[in-house]
N, C-alpha and C. Protein backbone atom coordinates (compact mmCIF):
# COMPACT_ATOMS: atom_id res chain seq x y z
N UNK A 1 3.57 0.92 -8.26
CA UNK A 1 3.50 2.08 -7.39
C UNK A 1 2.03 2.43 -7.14
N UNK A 2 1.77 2.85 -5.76
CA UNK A 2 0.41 3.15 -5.51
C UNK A 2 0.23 5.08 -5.79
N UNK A 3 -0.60 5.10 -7.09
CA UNK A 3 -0.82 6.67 -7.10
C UNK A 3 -0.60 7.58 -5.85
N UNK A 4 -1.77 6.99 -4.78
CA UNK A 4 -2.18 7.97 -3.84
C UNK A 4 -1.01 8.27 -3.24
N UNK A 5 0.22 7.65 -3.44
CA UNK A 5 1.72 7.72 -2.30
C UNK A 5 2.81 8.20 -3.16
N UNK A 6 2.79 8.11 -4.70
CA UNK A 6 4.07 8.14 -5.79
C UNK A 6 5.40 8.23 -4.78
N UNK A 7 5.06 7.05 -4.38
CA UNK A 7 6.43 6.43 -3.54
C UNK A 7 6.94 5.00 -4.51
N UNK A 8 7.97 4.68 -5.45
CA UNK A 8 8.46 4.28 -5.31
C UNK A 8 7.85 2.77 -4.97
N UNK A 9 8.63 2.58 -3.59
CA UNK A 9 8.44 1.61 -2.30
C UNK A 9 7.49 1.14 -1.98
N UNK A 10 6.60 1.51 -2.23
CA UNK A 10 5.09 1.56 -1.48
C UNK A 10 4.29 0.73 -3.10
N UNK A 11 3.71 -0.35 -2.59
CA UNK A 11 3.51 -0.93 -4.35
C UNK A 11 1.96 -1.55 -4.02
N UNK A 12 1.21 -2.22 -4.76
CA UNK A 12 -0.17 -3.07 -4.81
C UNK A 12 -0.22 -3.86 -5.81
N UNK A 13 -1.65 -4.76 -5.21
CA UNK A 13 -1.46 -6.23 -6.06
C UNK A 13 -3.21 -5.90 -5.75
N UNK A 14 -3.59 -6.51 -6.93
CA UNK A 14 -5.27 -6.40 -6.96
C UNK A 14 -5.52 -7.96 -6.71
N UNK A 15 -6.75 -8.49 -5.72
CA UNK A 15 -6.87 -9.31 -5.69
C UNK A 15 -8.21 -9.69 -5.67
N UNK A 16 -9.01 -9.94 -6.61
CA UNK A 16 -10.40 -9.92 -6.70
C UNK A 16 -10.96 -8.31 -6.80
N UNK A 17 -11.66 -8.19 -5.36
CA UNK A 17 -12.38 -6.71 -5.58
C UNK A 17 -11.34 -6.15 -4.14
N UNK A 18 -9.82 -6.54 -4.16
CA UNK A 18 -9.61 -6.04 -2.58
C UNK A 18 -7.82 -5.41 -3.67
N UNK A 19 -7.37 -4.49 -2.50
CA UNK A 19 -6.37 -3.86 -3.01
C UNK A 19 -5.53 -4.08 -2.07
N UNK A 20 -4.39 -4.55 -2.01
CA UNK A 20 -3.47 -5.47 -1.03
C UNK A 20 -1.94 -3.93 -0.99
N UNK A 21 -2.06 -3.10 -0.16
CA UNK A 21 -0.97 -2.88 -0.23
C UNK A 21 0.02 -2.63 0.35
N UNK A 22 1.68 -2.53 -0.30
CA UNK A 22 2.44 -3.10 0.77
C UNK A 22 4.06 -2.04 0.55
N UNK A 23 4.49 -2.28 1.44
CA UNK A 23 5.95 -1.56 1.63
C UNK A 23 7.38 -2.49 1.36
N UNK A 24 7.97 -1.97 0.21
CA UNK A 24 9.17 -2.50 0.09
C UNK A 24 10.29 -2.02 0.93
N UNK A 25 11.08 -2.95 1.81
CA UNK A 25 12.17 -2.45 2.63
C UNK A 25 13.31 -3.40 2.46
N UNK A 26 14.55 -3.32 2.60
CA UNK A 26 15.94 -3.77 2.07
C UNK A 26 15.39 -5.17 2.68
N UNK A 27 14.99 -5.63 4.06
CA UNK A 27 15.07 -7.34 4.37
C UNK A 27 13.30 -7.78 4.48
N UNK A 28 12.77 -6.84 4.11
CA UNK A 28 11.29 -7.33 4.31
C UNK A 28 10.35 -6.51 3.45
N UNK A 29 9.31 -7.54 3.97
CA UNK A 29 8.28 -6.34 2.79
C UNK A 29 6.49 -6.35 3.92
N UNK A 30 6.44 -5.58 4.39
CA UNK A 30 5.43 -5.02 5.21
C UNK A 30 4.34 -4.40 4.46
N UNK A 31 2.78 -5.63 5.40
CA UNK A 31 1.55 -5.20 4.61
C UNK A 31 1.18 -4.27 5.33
N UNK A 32 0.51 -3.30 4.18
CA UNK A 32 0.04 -1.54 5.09
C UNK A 32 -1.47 -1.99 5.07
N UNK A 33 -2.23 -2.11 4.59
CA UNK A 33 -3.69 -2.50 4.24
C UNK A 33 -3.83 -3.54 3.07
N UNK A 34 -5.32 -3.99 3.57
CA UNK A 34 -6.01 -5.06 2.38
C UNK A 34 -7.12 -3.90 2.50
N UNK A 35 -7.89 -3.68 1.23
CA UNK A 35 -8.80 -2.51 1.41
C UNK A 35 -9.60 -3.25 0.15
N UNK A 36 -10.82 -2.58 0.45
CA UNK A 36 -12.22 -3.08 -0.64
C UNK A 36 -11.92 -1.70 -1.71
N UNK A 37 -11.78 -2.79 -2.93
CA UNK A 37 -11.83 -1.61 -3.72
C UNK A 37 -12.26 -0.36 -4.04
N UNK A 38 -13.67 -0.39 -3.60
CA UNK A 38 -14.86 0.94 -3.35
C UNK A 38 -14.33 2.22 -1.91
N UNK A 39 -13.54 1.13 -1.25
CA UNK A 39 -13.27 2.57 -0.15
C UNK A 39 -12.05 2.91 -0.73
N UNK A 40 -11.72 4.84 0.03
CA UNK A 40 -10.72 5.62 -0.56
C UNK A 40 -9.34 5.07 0.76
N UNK A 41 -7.97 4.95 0.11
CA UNK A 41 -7.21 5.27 1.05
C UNK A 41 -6.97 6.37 1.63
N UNK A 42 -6.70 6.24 2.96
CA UNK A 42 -6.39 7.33 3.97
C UNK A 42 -5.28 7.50 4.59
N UNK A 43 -4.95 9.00 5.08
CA UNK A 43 -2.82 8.55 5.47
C UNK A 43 -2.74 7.98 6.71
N UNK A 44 -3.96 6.89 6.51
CA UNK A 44 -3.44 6.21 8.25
C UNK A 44 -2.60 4.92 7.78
N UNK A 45 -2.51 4.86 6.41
CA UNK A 45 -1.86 3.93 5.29
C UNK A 45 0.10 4.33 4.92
N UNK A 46 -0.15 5.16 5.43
CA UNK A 46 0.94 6.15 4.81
C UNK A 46 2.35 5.22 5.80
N UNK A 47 3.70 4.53 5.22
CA UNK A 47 4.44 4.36 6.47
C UNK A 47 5.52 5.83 7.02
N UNK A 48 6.07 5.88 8.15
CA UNK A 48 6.38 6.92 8.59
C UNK A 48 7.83 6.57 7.65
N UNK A 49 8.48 7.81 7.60
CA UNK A 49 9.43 8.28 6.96
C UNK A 49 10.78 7.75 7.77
N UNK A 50 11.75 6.60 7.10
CA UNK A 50 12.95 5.99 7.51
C UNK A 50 14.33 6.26 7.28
């Protein structure tokens, strides 16, 4: 689970110095951002409500 969202659904995978993260949905799984570890997420990350 990604803190900034305590969604559940919404999960990350660290990959080097980058933060990969992504949305769990019943037939797919949708990337929201790859982000440099040093920058903050923002709710342009956020997915809309289903």
């Amino acid at each position: 689970m990604v803190p900034e969202f305590e969604r559940e659904e919404i999960r990350e995978m660290i990959e080097g110095s980058y933060r990969i993260i992504y949305y769990i949905k019943p037939e797919q799984i949708d990337v929201l951002a790859v982000i440099h570890g040093s920058q903050q997420i923002t709710e342009d990350y956020r997915p809309s409500s289903e």
